[in-house]
C-alpha atoms as a PDB file:
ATOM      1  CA  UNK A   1      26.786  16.600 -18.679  1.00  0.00           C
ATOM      2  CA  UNK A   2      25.885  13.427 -17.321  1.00  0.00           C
ATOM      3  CA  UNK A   3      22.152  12.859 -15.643  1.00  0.00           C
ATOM      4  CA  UNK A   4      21.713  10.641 -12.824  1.00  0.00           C
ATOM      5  CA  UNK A   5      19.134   7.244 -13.102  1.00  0.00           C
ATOM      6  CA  UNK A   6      17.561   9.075 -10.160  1.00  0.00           C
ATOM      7  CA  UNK A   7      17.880  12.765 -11.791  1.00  0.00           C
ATOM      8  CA  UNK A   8      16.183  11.129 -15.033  1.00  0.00           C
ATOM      9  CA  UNK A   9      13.783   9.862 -12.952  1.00  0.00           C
ATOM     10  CA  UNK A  10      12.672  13.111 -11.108  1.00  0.00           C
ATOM     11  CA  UNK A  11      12.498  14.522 -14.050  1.00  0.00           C
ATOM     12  CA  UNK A  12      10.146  11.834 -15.847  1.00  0.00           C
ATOM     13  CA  UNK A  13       7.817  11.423 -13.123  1.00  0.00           C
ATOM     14  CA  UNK A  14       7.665  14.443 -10.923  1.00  0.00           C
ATOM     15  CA  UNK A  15       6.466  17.252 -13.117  1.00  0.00           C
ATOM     16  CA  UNK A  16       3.197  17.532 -11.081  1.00  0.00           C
ATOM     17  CA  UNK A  17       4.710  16.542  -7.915  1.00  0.00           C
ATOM     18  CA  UNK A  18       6.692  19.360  -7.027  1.00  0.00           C
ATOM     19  CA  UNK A  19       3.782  21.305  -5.956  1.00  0.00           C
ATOM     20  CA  UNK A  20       2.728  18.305  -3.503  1.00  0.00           C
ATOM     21  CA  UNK A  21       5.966  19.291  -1.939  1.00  0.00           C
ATOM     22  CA  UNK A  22       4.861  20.003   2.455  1.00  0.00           C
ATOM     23  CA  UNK A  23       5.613  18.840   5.693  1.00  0.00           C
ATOM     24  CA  UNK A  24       5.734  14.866   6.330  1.00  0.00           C
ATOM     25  CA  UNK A  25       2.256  13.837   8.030  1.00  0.00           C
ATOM     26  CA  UNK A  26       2.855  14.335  11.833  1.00  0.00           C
ATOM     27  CA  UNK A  27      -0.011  11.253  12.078  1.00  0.00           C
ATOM     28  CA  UNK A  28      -2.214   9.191  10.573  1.00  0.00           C
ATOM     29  CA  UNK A  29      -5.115  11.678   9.787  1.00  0.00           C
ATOM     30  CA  UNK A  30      -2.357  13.865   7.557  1.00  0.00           C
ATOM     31  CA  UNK A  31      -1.527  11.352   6.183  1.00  0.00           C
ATOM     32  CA  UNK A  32      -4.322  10.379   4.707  1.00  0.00           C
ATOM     33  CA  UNK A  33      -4.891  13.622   3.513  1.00  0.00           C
ATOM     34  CA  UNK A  34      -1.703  13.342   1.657  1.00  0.00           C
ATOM     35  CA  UNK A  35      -2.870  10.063   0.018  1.00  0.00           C
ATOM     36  CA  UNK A  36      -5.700  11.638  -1.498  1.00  0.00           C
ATOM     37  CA  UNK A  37      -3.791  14.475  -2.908  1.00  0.00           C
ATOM     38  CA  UNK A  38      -1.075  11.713  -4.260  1.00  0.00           C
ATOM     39  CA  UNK A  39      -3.145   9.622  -6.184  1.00  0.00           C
ATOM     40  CA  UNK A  40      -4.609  11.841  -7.750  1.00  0.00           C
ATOM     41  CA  UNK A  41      -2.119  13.212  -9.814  1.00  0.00           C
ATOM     42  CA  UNK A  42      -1.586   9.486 -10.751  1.00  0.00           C
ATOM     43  CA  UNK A  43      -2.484   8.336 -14.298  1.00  0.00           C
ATOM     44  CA  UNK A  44      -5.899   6.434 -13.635  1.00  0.00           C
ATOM     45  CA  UNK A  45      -5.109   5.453 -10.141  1.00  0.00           C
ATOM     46  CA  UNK A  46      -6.862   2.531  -9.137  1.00  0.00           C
ATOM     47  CA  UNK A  47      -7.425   0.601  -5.542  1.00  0.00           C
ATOM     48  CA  UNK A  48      -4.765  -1.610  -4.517  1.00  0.00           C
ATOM     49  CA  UNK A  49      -6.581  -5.437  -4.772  1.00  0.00           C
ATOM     50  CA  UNK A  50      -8.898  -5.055  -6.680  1.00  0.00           C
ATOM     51  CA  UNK A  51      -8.188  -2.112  -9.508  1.00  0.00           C
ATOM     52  CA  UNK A  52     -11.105  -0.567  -9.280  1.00  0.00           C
ATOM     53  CA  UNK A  53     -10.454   3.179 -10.575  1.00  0.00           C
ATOM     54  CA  UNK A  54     -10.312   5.743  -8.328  1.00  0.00           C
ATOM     55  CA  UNK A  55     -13.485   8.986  -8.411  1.00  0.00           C
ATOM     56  CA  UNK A  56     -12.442  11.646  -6.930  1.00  0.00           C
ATOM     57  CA  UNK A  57     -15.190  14.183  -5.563  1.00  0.00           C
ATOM     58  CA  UNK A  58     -14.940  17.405  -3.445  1.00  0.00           C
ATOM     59  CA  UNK A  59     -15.124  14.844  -0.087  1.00  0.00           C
ATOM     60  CA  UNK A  60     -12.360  13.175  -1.405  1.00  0.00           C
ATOM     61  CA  UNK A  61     -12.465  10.085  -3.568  1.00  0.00           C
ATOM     62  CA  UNK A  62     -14.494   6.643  -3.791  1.00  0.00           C
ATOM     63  CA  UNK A  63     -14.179   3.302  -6.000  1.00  0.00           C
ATOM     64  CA  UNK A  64     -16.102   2.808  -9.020  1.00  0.00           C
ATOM     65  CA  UNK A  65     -17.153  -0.720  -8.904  1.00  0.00           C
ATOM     66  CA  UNK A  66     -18.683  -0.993 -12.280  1.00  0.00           C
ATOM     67  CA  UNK A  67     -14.896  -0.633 -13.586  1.00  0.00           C
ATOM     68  CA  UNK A  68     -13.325  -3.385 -11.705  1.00  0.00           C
ATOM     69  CA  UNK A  69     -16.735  -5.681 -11.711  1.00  0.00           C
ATOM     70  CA  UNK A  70     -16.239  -5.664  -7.892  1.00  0.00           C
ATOM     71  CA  UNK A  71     -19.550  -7.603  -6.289  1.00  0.00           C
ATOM     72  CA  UNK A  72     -20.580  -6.320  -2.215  1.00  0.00           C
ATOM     73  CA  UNK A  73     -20.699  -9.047  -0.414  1.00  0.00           C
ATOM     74  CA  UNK A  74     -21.928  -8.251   2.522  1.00  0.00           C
ATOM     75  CA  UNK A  75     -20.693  -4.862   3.700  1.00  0.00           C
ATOM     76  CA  UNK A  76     -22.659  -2.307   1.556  1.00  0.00           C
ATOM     77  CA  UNK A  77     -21.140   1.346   2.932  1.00  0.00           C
ATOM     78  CA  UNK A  78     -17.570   0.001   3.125  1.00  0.00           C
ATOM     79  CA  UNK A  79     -17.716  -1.266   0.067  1.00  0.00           C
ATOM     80  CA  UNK A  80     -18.977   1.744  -1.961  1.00  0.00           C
ATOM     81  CA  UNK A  81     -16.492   3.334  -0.158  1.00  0.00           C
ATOM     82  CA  UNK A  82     -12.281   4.010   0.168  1.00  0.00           C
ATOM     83  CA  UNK A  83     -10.286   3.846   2.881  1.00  0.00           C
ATOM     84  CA  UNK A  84      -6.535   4.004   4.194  1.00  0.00           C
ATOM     85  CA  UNK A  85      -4.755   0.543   4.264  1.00  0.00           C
ATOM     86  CA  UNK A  86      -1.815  -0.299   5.750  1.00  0.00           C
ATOM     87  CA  UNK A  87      -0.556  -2.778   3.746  1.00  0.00           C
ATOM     88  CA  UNK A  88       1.664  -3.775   7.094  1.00  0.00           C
ATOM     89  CA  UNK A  89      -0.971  -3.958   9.359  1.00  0.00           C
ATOM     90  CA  UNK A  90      -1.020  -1.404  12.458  1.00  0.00           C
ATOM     91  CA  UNK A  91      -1.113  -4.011  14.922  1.00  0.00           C
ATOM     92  CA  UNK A  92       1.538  -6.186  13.169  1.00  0.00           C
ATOM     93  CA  UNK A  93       4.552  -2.943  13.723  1.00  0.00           C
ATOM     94  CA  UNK A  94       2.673  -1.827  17.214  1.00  0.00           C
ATOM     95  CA  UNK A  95       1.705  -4.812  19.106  1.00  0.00           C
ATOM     96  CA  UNK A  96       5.174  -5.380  20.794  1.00  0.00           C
ATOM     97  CA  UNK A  97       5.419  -1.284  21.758  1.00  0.00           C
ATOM     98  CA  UNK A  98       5.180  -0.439  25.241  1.00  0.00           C
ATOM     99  CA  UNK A  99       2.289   2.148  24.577  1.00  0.00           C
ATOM    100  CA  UNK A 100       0.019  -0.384  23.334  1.00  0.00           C
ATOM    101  CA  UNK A 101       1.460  -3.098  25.593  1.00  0.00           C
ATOM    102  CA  UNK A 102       1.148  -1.629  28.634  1.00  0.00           C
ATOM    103  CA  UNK A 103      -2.631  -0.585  28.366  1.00  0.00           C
ATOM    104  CA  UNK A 104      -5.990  -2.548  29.139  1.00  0.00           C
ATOM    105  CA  UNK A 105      -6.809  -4.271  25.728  1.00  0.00           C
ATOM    106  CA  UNK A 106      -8.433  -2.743  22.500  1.00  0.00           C
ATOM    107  CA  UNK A 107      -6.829   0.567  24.056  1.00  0.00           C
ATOM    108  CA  UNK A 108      -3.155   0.045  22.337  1.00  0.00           C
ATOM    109  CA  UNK A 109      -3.809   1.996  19.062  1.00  0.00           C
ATOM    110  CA  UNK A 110      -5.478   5.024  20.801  1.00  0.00           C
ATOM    111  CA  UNK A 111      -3.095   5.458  23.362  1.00  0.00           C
ATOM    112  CA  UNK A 112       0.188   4.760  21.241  1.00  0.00           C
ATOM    113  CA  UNK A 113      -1.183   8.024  18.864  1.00  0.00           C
ATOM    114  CA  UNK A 114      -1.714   9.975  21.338  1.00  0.00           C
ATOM    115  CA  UNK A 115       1.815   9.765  23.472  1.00  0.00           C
ATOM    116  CA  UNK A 116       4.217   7.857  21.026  1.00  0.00           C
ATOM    117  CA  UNK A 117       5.996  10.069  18.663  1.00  0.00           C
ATOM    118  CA  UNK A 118       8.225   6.961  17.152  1.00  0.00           C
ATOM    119  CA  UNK A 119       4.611   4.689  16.680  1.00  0.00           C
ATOM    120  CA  UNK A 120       2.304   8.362  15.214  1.00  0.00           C
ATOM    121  CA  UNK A 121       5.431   8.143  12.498  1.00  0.00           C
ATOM    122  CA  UNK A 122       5.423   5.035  11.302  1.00  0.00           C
ATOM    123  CA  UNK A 123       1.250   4.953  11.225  1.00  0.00           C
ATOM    124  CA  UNK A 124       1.693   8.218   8.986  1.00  0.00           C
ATOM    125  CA  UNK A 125       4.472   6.872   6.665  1.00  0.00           C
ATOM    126  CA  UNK A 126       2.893   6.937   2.975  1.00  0.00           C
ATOM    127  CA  UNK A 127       5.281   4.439   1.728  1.00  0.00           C
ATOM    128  CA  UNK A 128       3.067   1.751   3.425  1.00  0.00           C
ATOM    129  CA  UNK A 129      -0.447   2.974   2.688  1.00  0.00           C
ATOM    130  CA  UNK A 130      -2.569   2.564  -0.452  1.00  0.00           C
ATOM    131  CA  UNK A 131      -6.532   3.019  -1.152  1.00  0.00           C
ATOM    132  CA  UNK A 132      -8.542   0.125  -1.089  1.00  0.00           C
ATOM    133  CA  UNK A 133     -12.149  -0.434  -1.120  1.00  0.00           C
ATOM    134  CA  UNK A 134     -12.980  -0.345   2.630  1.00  0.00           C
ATOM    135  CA  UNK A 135     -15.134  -3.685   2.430  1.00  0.00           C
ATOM    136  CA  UNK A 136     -11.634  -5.466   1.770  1.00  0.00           C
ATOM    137  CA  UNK A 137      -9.966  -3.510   4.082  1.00  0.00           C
ATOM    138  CA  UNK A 138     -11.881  -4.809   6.809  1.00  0.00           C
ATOM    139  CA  UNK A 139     -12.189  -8.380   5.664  1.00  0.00           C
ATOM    140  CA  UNK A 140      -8.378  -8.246   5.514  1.00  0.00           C
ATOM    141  CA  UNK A 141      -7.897  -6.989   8.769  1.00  0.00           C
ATOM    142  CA  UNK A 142      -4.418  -7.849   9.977  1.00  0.00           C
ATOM    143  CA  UNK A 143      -4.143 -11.129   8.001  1.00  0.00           C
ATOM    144  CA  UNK A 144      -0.473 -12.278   7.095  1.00  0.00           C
ATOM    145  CA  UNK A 145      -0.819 -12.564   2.880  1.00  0.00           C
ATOM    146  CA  UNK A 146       0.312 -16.401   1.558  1.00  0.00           C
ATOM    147  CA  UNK A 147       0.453 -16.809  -2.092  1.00  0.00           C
ATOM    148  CA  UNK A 148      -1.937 -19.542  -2.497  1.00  0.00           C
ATOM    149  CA  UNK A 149      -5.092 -20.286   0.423  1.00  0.00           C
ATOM    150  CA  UNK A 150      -5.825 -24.351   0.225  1.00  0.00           C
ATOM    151  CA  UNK A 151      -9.082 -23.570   1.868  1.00  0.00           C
ATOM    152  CA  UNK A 152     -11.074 -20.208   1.183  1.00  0.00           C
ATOM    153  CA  UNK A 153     -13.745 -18.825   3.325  1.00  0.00           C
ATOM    154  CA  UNK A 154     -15.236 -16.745  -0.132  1.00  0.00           C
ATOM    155  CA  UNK A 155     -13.926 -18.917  -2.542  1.00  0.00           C
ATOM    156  CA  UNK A 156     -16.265 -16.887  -5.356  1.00  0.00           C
ATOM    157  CA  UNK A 157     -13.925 -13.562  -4.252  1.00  0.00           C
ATOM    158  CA  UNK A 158     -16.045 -10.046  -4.769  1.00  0.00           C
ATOM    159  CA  UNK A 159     -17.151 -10.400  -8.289  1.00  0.00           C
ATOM    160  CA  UNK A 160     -14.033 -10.358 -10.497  1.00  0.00           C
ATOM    161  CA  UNK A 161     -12.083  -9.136  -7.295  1.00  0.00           C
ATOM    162  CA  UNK A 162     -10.273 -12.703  -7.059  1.00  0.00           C
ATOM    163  CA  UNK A 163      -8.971 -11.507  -3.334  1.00  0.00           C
ATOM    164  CA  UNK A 164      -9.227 -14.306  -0.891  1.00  0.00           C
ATOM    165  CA  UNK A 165      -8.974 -15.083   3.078  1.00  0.00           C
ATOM    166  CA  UNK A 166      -9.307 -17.914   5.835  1.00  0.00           C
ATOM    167  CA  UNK A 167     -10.358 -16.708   9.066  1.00  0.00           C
ATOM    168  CA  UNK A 168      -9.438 -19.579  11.632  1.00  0.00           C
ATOM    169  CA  UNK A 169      -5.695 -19.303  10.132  1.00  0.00           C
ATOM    170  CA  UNK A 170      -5.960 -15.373   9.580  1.00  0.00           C
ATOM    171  CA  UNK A 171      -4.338 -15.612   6.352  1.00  0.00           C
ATOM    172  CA  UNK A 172      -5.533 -13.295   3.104  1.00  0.00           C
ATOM    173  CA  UNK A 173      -4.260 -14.568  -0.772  1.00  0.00           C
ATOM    174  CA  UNK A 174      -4.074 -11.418  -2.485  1.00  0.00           C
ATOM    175  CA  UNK A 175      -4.588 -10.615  -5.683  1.00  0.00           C
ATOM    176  CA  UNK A 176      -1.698 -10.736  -8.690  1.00  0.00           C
ATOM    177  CA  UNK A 177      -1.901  -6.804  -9.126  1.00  0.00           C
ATOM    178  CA  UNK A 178      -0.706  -6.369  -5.839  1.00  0.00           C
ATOM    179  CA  UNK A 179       1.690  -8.655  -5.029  1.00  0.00           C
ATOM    180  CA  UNK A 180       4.762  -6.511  -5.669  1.00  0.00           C
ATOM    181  CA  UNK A 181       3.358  -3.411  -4.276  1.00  0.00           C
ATOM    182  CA  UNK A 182       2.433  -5.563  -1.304  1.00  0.00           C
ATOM    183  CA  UNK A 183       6.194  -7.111  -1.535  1.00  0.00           C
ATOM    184  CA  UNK A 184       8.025  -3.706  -1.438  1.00  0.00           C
ATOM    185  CA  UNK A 185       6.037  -1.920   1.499  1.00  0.00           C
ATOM    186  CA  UNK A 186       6.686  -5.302   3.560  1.00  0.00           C
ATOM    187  CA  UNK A 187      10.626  -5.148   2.519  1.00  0.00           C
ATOM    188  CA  UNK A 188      10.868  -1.188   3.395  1.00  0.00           C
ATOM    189  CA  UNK A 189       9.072  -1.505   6.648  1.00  0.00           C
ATOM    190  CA  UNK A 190      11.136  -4.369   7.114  1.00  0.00           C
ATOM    191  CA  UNK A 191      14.340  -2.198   6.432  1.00  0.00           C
ATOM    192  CA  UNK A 192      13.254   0.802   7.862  1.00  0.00           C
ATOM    193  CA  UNK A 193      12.052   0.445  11.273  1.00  0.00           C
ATOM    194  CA  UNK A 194      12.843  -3.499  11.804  1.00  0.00           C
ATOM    195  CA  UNK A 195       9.693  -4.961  11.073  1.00  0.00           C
ATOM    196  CA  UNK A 196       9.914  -8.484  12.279  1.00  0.00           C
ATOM    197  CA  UNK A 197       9.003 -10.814   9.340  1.00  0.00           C
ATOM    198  CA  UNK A 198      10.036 -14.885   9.365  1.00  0.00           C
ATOM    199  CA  UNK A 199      12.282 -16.421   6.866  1.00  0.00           C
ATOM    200  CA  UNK A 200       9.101 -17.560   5.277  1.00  0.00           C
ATOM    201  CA  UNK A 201       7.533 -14.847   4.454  1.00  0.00           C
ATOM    202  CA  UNK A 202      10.841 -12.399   3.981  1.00  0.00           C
ATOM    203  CA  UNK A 203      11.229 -15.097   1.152  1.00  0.00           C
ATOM    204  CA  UNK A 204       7.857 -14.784  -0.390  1.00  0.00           C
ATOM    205  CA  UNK A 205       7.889 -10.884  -0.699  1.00  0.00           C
ATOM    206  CA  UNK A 206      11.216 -11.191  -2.148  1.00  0.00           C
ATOM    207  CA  UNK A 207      10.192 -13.375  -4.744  1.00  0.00           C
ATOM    208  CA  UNK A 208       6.700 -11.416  -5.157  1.00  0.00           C
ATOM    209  CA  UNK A 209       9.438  -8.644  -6.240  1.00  0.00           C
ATOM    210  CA  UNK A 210      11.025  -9.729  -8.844  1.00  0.00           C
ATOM    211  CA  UNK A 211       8.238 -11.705 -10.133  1.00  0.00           C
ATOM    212  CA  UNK A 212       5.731  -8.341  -9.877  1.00  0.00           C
ATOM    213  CA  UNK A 213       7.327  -5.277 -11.503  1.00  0.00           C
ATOM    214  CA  UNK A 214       6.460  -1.930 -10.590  1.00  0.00           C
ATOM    215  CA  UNK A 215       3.878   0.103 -12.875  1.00  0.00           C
ATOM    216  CA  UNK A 216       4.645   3.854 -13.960  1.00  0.00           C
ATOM    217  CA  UNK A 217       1.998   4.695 -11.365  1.00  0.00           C
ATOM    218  CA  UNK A 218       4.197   3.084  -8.544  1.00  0.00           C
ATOM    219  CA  UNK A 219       7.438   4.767  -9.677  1.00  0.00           C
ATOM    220  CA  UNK A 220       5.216   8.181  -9.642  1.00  0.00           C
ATOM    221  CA  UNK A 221       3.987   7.221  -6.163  1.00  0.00           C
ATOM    222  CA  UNK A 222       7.380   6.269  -4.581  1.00  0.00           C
ATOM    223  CA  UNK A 223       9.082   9.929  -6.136  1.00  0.00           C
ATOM    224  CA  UNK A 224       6.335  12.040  -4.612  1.00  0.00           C
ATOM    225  CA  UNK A 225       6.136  10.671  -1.341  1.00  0.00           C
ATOM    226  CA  UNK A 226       9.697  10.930  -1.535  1.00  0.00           C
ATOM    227  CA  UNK A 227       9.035  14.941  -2.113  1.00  0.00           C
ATOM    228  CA  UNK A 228       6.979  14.799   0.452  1.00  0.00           C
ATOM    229  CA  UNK A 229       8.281  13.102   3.039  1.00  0.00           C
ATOM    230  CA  UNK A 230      11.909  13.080   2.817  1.00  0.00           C
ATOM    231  CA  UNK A 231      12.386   9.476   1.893  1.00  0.00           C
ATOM    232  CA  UNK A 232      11.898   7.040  -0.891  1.00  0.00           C
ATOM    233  CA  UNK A 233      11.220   3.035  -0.910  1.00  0.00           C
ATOM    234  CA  UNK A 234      14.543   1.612  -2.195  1.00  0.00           C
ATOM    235  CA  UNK A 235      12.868  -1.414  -3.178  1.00  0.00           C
ATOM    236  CA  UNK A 236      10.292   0.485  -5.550  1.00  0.00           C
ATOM    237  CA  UNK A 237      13.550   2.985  -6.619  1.00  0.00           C
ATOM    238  CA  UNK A 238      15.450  -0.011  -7.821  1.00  0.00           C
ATOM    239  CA  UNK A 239      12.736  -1.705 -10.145  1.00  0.00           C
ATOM    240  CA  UNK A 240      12.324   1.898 -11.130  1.00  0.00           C
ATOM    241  CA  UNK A 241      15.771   2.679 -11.964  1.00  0.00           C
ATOM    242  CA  UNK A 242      16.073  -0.617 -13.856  1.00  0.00           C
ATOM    243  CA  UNK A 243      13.567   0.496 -16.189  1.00  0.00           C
ATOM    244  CA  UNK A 244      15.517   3.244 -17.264  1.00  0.00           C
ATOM    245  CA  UNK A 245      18.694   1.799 -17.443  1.00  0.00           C
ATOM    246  CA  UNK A 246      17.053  -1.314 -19.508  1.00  0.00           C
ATOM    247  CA  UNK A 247      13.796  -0.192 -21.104  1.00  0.00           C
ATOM    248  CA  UNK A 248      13.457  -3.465 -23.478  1.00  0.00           C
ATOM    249  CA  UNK A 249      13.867  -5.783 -20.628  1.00  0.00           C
ATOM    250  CA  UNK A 250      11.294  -4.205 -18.224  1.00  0.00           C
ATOM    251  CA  UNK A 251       7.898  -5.799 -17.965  1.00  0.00           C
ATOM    252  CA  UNK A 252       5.495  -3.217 -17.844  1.00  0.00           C
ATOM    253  CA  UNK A 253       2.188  -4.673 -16.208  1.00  0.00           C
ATOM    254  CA  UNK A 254      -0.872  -2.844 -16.017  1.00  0.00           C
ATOM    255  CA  UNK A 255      -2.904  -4.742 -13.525  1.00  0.00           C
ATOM    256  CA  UNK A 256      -6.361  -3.411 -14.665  1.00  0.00           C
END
């Protein structure tokens, strides 16, 4: 009998994941909620820009910076702690919607979750958020990522975390570990609900990739919120599949 790439696939990665199997997040909150519970049947999950690995406690989880050599810079709670990122920035899928258009300013995000079923979906979709440490998360606020910053505002990053951003251009250089996971929640947002994305940048994430490939723990990832959810990333299935199909001629990067 043959077995499906997919099928194969399932079978390789899922065996924890089936008991993840719920409801897709009605918002943002669940959603988060769900994160938690997804990385951490992950195989040392780490954060996404700068690796640190991921402690999980009773509260739910937190970065260990010692692992990653991650240096505070300036930010000492956010950056001993986690938080949610939306690798596709809220405001960069929600700014155009008439529930966050057509309220006094700074109100958009509050009043889009509570009366806009379409915008409380794509907020909650797990396929576009990822655990970083929260002091990065709020430096990168809704920064469009470039792959190389001529002038830096931090140019000495957060210790080893070689993450990078210019405030009077709002642009953030990422980090090489994750530049394809960045790449393939851009394309599926992009794909999936019409993101609007230039021909610059729709050619940068398309190069990031093929250039990054995806690491067992992003295959896991992309299966499970499938479970979960109801849908996978088609950009992460297809480096995935690839692997199987051609094991000698996948690049398996670890990204520590």
């Amino acid at each position: 009998m043959r077995i499906s790439v997919t099928a194969l696939l399932l079978i390789l990665l899922l065996p924890q994941a089936m008991a993840n199997s719920s409801e897709p997040p009605a918002n943002f909150m669940e959603a988060k909620k769900q994160m938690v519970k997804i990385f951490s049947k992950l195989n040392t999950p780490t954060t996404l820009y700068c690796g640190c690995k991921i402690v999980f406690t009773k509260r739910g989880y937190k970065p260990d910076l010692q692992s990653c050599g991650y240096e505070i810079d300036e930010d000492y709670e956010r950056g001993n702690r986690i938080e949610a990122e939306h690798i596709v920035p809220v405001w960069e899928f929600a700014h155009g919607m008439n529930c966050w258009t057509q309220v006094p300013k700074g109100s958009g995000r509050d009043n889009c979750e509570n009366t806009d079923e379409r915008f409380n979906r794509i907020e909650a979709d797990l396929h576009n958020l990822y655990p970083a440490v929260g002091e990065v998360n709020k430096r990168r606020s809704s920064y469009a990522f470039i792959d190389k910053l001529t002038h830096r505002d931090n140019p000495q990053g957060f210790g080893k975390c070689q993450m990078f951003f210019n405030k009077s251009n709002y642009l953030a250089e990422p980090t090489e570990r994750a530049r394809g996971i960045i790449a393939r929640a851009y394309l599926y947002m992009y794909s999936r609900y019409g993101l609007h994305l230039d021909s610059e940048h729709l050619r940068l994430y398309r190069e990031w990739n093929q250039k990054y490939k995806p690491t067992d723990n992003e295959c896991k990832r992309n299966y499970m919120i499938q479970k979960i959810q109801g849908n996978d990333n088609p950009f992460v299935t297809e480096k995935c599949e690839l692997r199987i199909k051609h094991p000698h001629k996948s690049e398996r990067h670890t990204y520590r």
